[in-house]
Each structure stands twice: as C-alpha cells, then as structure tokens.
N, C-alpha and C. Protein backbone atom coordinates (compact mmCIF):
# COMPACT_ATOMS: atom_id res chain seq x y z
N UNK A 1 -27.98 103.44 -5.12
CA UNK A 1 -27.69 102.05 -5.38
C UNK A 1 -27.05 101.45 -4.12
N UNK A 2 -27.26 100.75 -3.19
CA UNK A 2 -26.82 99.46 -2.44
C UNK A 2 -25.76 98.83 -2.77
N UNK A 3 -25.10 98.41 -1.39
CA UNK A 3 -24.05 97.72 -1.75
C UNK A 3 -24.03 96.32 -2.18
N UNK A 4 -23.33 95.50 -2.60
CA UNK A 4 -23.45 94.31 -3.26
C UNK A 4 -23.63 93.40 -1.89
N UNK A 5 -24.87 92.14 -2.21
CA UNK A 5 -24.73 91.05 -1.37
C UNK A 5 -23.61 90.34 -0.84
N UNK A 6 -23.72 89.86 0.09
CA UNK A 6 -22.21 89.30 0.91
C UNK A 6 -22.90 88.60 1.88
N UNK A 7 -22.30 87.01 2.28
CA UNK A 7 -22.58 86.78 3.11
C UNK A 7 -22.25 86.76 4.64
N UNK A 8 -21.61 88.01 4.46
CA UNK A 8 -21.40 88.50 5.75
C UNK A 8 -22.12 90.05 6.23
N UNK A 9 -22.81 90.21 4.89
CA UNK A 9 -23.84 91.72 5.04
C UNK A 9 -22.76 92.57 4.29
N UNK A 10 -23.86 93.97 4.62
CA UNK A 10 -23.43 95.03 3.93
C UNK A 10 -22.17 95.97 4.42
N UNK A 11 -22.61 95.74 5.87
CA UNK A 11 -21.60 96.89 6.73
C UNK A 11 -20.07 96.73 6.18
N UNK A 12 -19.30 97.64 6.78
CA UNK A 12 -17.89 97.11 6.95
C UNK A 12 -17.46 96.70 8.09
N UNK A 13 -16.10 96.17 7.81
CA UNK A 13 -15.34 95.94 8.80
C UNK A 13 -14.38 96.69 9.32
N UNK A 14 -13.63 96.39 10.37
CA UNK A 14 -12.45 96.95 10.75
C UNK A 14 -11.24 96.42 10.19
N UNK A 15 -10.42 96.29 10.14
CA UNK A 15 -8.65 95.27 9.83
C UNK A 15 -8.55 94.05 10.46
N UNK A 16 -9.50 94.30 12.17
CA UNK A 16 -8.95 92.83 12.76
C UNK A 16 -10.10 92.09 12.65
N UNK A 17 -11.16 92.09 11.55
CA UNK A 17 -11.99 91.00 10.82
C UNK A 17 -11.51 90.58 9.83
N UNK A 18 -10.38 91.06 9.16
CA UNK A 18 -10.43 90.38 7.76
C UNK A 18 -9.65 89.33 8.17
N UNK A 19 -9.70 88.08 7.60
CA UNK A 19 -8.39 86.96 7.37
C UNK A 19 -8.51 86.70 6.52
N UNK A 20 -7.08 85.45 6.43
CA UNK A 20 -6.54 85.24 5.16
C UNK A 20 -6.38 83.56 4.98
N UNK A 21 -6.76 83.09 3.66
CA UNK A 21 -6.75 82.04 3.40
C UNK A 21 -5.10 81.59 2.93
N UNK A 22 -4.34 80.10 3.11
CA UNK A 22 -3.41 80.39 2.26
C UNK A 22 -3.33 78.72 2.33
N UNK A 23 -3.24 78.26 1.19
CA UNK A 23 -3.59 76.92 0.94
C UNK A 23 -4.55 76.19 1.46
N UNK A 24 -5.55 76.83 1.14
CA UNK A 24 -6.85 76.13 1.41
C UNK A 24 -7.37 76.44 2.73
N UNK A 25 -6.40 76.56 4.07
CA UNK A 25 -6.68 76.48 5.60
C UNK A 25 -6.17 78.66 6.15
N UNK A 26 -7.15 78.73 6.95
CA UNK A 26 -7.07 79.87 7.64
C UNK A 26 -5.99 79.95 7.92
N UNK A 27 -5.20 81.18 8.12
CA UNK A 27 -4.05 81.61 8.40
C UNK A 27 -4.11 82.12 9.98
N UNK A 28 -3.31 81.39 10.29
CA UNK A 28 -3.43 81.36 12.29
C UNK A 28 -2.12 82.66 12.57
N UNK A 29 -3.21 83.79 12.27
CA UNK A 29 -2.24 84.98 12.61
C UNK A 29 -3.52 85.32 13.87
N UNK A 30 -3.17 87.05 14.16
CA UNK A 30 -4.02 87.48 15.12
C UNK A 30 -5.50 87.11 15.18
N UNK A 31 -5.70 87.10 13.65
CA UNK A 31 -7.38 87.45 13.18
C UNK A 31 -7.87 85.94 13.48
N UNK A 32 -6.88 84.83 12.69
CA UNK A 32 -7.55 83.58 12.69
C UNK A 32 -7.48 83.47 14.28
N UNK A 33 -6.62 83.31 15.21
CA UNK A 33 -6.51 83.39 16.47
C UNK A 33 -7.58 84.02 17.14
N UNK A 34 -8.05 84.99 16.83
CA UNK A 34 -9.51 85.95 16.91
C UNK A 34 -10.96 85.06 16.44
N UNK A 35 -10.80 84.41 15.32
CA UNK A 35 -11.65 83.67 14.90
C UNK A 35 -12.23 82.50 15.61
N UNK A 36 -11.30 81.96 15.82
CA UNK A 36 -11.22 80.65 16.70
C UNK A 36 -11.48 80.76 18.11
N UNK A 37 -11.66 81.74 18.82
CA UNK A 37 -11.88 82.03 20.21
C UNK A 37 -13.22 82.85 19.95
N UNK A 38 -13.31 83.52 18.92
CA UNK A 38 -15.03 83.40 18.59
C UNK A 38 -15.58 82.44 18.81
N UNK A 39 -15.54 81.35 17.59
CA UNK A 39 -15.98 79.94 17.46
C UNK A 39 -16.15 79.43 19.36
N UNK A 40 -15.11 79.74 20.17
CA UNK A 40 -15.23 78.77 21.59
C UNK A 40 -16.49 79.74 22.85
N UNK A 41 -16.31 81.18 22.04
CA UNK A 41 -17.73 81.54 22.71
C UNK A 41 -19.01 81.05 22.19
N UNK A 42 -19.09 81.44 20.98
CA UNK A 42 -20.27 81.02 20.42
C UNK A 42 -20.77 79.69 21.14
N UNK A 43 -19.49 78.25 21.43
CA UNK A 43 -19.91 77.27 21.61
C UNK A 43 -20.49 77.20 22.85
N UNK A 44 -19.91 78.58 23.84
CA UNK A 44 -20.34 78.42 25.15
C UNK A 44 -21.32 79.33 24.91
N UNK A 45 -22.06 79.76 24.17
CA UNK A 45 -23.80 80.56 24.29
C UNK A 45 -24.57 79.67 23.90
N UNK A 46 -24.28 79.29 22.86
CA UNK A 46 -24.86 77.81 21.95
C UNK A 46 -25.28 77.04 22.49
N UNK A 47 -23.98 76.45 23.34
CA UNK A 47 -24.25 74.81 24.32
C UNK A 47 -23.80 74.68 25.15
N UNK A 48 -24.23 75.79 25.80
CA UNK A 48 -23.99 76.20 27.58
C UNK A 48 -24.56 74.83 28.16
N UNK A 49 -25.55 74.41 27.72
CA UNK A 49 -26.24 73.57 28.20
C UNK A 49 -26.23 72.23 27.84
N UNK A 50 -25.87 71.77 26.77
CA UNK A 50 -25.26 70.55 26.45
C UNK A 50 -23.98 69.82 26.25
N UNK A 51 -23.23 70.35 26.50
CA UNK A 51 -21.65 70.04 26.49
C UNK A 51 -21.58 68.55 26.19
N UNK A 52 -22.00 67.82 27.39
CA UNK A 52 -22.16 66.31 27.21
C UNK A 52 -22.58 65.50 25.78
N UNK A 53 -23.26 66.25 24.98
CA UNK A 53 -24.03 65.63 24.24
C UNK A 53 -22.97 65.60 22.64
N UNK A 54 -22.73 64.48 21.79
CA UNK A 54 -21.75 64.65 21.13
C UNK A 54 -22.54 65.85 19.90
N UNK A 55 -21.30 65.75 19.18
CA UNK A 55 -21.14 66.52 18.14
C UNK A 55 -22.80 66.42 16.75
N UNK A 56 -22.67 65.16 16.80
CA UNK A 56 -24.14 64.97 15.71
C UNK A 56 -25.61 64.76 16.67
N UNK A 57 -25.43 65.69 17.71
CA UNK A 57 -26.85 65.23 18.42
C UNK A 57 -27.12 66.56 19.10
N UNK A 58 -26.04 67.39 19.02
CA UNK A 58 -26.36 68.77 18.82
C UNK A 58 -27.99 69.40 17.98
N UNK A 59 -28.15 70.51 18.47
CA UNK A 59 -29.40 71.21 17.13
C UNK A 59 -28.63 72.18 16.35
N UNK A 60 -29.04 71.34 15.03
CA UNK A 60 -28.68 72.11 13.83
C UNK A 60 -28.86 73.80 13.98
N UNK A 61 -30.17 74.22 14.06
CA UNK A 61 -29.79 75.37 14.33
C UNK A 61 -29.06 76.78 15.22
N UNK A 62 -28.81 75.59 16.24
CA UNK A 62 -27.25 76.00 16.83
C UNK A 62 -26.18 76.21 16.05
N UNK A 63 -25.65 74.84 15.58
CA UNK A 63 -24.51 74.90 14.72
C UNK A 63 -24.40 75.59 13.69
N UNK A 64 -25.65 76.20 12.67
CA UNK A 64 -25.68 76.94 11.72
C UNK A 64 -25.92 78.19 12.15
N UNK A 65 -25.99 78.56 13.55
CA UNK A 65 -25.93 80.16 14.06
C UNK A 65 -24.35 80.07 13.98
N UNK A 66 -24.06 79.37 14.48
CA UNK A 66 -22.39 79.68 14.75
C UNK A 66 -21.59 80.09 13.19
N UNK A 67 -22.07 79.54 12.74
CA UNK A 67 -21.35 79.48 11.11
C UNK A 67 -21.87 80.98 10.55
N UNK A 68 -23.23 81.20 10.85
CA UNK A 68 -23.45 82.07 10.19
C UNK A 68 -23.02 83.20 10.97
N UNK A 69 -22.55 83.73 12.00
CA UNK A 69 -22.20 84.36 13.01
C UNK A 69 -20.72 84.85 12.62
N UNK A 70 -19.79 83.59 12.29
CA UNK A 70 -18.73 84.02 11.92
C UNK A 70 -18.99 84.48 10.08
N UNK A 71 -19.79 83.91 9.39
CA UNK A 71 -19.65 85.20 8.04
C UNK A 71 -19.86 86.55 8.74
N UNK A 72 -20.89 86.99 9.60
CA UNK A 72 -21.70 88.10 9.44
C UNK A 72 -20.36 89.02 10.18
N UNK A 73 -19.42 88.10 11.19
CA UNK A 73 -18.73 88.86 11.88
C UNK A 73 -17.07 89.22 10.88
N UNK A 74 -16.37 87.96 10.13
CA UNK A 74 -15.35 88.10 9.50
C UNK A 74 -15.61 87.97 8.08
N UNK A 75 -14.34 88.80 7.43
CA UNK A 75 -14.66 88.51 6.11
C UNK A 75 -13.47 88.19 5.62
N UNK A 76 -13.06 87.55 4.62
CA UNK A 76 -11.42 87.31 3.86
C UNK A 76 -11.13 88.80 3.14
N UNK A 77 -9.29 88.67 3.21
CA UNK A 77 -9.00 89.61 2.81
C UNK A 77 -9.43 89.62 1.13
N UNK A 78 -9.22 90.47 0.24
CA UNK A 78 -9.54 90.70 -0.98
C UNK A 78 -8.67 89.58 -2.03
N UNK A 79 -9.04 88.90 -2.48
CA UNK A 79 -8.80 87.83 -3.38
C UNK A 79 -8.68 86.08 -2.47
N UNK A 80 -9.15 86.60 -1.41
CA UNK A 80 -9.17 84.58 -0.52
C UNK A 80 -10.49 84.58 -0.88
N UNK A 81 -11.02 83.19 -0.97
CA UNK A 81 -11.85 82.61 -0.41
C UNK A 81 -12.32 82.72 0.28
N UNK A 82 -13.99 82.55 1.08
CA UNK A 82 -14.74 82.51 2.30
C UNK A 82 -14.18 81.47 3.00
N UNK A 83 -14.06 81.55 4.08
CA UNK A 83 -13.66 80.01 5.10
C UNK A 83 -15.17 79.42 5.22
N UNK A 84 -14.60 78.07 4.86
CA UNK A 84 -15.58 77.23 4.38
C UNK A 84 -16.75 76.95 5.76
N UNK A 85 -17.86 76.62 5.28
CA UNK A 85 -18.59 76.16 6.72
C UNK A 85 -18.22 74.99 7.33
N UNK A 86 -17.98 73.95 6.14
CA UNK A 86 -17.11 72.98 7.17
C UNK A 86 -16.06 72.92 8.03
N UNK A 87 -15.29 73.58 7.78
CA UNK A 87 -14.21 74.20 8.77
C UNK A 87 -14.73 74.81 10.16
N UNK A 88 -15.57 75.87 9.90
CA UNK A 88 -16.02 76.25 10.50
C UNK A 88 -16.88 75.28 12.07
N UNK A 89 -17.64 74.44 11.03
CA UNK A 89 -18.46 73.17 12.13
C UNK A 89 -17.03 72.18 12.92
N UNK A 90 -16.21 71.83 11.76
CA UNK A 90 -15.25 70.93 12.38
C UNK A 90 -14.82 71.86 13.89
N UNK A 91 -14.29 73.10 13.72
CA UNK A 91 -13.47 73.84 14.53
C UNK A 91 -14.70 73.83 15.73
N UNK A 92 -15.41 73.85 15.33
CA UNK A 92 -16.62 74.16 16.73
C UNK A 92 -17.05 72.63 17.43
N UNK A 93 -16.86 71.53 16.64
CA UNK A 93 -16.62 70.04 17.11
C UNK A 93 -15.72 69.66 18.10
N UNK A 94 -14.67 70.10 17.36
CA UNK A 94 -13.50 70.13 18.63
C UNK A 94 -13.37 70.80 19.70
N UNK A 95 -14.26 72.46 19.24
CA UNK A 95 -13.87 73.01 20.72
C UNK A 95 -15.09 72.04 22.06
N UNK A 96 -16.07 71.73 21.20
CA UNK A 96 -17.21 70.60 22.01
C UNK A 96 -16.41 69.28 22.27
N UNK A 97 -15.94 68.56 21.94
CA UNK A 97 -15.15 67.93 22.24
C UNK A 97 -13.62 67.65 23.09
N UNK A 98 -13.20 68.63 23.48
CA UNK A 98 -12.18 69.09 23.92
C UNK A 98 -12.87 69.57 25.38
N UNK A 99 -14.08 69.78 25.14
CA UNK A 99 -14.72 70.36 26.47
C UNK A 99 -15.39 69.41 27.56
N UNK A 100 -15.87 68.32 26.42
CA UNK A 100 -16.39 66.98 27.02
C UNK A 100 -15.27 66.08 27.92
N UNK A 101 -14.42 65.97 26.75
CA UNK A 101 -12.66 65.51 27.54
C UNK A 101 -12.36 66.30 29.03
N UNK A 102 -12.61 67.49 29.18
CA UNK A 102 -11.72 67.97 30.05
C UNK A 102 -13.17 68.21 31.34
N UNK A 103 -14.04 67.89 31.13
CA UNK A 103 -15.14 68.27 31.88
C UNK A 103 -14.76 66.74 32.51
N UNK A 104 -14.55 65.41 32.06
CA UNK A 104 -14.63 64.11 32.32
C UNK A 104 -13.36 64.54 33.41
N UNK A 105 -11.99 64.96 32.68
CA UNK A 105 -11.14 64.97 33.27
C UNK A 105 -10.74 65.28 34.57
N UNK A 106 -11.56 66.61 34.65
CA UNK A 106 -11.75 67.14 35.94
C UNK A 106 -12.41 66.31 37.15
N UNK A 107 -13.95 66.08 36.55
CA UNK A 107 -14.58 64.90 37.57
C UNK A 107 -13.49 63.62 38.04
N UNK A 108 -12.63 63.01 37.23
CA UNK A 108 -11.60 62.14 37.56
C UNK A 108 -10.54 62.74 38.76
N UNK A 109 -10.08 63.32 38.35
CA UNK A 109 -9.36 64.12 39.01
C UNK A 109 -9.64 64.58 40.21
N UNK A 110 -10.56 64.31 40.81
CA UNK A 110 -11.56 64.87 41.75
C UNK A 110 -11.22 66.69 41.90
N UNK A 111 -11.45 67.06 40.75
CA UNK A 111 -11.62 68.54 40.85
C UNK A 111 -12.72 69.00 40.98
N UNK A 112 -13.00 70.70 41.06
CA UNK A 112 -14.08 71.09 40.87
C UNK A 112 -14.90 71.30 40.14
N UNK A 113 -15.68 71.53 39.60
CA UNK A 113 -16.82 71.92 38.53
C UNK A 113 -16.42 72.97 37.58
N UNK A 114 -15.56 72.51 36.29
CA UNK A 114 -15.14 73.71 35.69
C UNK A 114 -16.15 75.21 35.37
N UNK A 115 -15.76 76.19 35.80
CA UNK A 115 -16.66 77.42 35.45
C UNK A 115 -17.38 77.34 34.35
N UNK A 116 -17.03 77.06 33.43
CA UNK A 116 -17.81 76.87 31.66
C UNK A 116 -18.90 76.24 31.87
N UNK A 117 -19.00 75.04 32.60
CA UNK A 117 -19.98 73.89 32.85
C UNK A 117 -20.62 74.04 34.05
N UNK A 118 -21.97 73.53 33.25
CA UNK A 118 -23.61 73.78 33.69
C UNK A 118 -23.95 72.77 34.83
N UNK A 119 -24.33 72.78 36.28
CA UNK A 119 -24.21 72.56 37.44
C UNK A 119 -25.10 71.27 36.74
N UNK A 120 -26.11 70.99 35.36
CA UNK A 120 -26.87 69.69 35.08
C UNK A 120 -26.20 69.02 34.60
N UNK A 121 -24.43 70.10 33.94
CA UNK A 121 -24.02 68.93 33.21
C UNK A 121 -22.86 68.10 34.03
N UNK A 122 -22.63 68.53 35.03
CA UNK A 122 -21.35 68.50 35.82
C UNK A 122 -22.40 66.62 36.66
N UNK A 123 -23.60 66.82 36.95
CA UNK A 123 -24.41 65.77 37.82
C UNK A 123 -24.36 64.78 36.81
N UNK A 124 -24.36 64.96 35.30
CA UNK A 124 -24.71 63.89 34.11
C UNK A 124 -23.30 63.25 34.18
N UNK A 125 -21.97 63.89 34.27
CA UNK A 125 -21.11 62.98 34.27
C UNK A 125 -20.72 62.40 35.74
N UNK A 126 -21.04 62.87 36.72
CA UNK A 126 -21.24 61.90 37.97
C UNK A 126 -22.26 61.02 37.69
N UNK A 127 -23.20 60.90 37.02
CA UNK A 127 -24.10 59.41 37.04
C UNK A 127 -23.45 58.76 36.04
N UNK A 128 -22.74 59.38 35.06
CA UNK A 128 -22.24 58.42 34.49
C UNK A 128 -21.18 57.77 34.47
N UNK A 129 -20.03 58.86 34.98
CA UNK A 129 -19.03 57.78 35.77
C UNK A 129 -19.29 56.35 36.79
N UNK A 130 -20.47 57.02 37.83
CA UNK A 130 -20.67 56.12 38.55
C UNK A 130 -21.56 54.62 37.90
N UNK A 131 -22.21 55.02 36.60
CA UNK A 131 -23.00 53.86 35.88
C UNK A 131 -21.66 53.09 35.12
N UNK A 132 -21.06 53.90 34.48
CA UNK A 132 -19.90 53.52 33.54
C UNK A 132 -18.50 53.87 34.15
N UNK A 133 -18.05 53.39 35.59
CA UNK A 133 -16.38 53.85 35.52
C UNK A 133 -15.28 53.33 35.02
N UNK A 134 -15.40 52.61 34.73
CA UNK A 134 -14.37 51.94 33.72
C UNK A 134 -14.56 51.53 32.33
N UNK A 135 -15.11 52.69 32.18
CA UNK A 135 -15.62 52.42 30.17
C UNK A 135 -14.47 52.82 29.64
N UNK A 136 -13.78 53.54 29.63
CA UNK A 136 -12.44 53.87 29.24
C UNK A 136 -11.23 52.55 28.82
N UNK A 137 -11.46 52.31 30.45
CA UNK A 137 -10.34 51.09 30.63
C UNK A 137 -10.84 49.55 29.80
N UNK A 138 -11.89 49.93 29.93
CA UNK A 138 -13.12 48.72 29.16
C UNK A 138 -12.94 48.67 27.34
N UNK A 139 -12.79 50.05 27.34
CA UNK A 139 -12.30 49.77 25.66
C UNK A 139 -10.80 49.64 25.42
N UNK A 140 -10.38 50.49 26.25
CA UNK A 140 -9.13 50.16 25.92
C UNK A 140 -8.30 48.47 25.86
N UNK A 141 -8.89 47.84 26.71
CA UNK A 141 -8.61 46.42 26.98
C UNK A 141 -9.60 45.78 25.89
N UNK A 142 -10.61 46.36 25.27
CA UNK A 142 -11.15 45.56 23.64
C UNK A 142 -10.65 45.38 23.01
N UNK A 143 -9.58 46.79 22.69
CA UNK A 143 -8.75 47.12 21.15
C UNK A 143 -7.81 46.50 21.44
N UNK A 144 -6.72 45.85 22.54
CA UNK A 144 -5.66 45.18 22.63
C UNK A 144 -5.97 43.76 22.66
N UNK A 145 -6.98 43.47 23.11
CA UNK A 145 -7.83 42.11 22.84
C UNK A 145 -7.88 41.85 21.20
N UNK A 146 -8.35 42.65 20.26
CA UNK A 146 -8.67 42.40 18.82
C UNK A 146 -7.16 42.62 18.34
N UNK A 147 -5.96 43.35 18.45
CA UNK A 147 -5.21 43.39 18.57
C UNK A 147 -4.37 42.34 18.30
N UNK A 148 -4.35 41.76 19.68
CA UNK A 148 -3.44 40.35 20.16
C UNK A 148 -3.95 39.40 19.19
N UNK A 149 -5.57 39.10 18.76
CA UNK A 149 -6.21 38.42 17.93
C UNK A 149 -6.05 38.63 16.32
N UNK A 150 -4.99 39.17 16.02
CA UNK A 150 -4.83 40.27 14.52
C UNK A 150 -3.49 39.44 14.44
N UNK A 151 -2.78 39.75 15.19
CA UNK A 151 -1.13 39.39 15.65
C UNK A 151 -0.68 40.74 14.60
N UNK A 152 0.65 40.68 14.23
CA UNK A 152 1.31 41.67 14.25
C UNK A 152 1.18 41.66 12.44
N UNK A 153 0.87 40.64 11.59
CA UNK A 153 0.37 40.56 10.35
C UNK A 153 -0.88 40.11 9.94
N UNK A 154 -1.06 41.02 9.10
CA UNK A 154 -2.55 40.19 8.34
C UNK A 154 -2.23 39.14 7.46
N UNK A 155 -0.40 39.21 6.42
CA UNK A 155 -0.54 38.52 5.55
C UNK A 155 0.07 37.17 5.46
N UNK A 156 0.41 36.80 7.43
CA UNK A 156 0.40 35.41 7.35
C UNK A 156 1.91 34.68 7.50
N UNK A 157 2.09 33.95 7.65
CA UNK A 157 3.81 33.94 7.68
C UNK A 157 4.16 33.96 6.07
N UNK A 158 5.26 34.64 5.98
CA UNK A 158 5.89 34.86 4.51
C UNK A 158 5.14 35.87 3.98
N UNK A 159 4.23 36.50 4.30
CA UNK A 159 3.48 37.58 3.50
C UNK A 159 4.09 38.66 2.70
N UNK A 160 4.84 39.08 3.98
CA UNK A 160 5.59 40.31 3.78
C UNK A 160 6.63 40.33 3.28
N UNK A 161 7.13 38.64 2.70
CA UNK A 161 8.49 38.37 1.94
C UNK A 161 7.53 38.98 0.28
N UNK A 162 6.41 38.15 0.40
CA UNK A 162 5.70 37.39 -1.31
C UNK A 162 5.46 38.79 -1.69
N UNK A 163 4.83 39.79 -0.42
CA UNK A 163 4.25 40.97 -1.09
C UNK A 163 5.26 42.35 -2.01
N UNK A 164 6.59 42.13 -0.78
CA UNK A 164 7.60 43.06 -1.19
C UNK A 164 8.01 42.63 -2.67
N UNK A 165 8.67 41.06 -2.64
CA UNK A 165 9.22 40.67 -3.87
C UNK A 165 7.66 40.94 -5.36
N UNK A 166 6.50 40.34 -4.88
CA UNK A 166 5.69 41.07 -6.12
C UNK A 166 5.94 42.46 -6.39
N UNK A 167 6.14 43.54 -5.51
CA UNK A 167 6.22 45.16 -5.47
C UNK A 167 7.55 45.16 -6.28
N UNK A 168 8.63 44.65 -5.78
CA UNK A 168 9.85 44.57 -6.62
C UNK A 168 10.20 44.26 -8.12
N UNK A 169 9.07 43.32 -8.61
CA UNK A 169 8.95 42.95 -9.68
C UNK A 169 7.85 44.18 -10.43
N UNK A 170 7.18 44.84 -9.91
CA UNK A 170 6.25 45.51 -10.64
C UNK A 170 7.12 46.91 -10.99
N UNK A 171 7.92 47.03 -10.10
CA UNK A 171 8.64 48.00 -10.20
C UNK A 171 9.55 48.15 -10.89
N UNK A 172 10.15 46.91 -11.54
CA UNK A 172 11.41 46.89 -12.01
C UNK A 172 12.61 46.77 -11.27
N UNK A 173 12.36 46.66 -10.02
CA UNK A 173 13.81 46.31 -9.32
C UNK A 173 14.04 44.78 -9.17
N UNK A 174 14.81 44.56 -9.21
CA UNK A 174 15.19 42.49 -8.86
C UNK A 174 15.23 42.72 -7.51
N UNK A 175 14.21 40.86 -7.39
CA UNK A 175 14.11 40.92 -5.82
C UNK A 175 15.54 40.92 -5.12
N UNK A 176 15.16 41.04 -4.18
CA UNK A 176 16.93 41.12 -3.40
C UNK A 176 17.01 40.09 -1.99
C-alpha cells in the first residue's frame, strides 16, 4: 500500500522543511526564513529575465512553478495548515518588486549593474530613465496637486463639528 497523497509528494522530509503556521501567517523562525529565500531564488530562475516587467504580466506558469516548488519542497508541521498559495505569490511579488526598486535605484545612483540583473534588463531601465526621468518626481507633484485641490477636509467648513456631534448623539454621549 502507498503512501497517502500530499501536495508536496510522497517522500519525506528532513526537520528544516517543516514550518509552522500560527495565526494564520508563517512563523518567521529558521524554516520560514529558509522558505522565503527559497521563494527569492526561485524568483531569480523564474525571472532572471524579466525583472522589469510587473507582477500581473509575469507568465503564469512561472508563478505557479514557484508555488508548486515550495509544496513539493516544505511541508507544515503536524496539525498547521498548508501555507496558502496566495501568500506564497504575494511573497514572490515583493521579492519582484523590491528588485525592480533597487535595480532603478542603482541606475540612479550611478552604480553598477546589480549581479542578479540581466545585462537586457539593466539597458531597459537606461531607455527608460532616459524616455521617462522624472516620472517619479512627475507623480509625486500629481498627488500634492490633487491634494492641495482636496484641502485638508472633505466635509467642508463645520463638517467635522456636525459629524462628531451626530456620532455623539448616536452614541449616547451629550455633545460637548
């Protein structure tokens, strides 16, 4: 007789695969710490080659190797939960994201070509700095624009007297 299905397979593991769930979120001991630096290779076999490209324009079956990579590799200790795949995608978003940030950063900086990043992707953000260099500063000066146009209330002069004293009354306290 065979061992029971799992979606992490049949084999076993060692101790420093298992983790542990504990309110819902991975437990950031050795293993989850282990987990998560999985997740940042995977992202660099995965999307060695696209770094630039955001998070939903990725190929799916990239992102679902990665997920399935970490069942086949970790498993929860005995009575957790599987760590969810969304977790899983989020955590691999950010490490893509975090990579895009610091790949930009560097080119700013006039540094070198971080090691991680692909000599096509390092040329994509030189054309695009040089098409877009002040897109940054460009939004940032939108949102303080809509901002200044907002002013500091939505509800108008006296709003924030009419709204508290209704809250006060619903509550049972006398306005004050």
């Amino acid at each position: 007789m065979g061992s029971p299905r799992t979606p992490w397979g049949a084999h076993d593991h060692d101790e420093s695969k298992i983790y542990h769930i504990r309110n819902g979120a991975l437990v950031t001991d050795m293993v989850g710490k282990a987990m998560r630096q999985r997740i940042r290779q995977l992202c660099s076999i995965e999307f060695g080659h696209s770094v630039m490209l955001k998070w939903t324009k990725q190929d799916w079956d990239s992102k679902n190797h990665i997920t399935q990579c970490i069942y086949e590799e970790y498993r929860p200790a005995p009575g957790n939960p599987i760590v969810s795949s969304e977790w899983t995608q989020h955590t691999a978003r950010e490490v893509m994201s975090h990579r895009r940030s610091k790949a930009r950063d560097a080119f700013r900086a006039d540094l070198p070509k971080p090691v991680w990043l692909d000599v096509e992707e390092w040329e994509s953000i030189q054309d695009e700095q040089q098409h877009t260099p002040d897109q940054y500063r460009q939004q940032r000066d939108a949102v303080a624009t809509r901002l200044d146009m907002v002013g500091t209330s939505l509800l108008g002069s006296g709003g924030y007297d009419s709204m508290r004293y209704q809250f006060e009354l619903a509550v049972g306290h006398p306005p004050t």
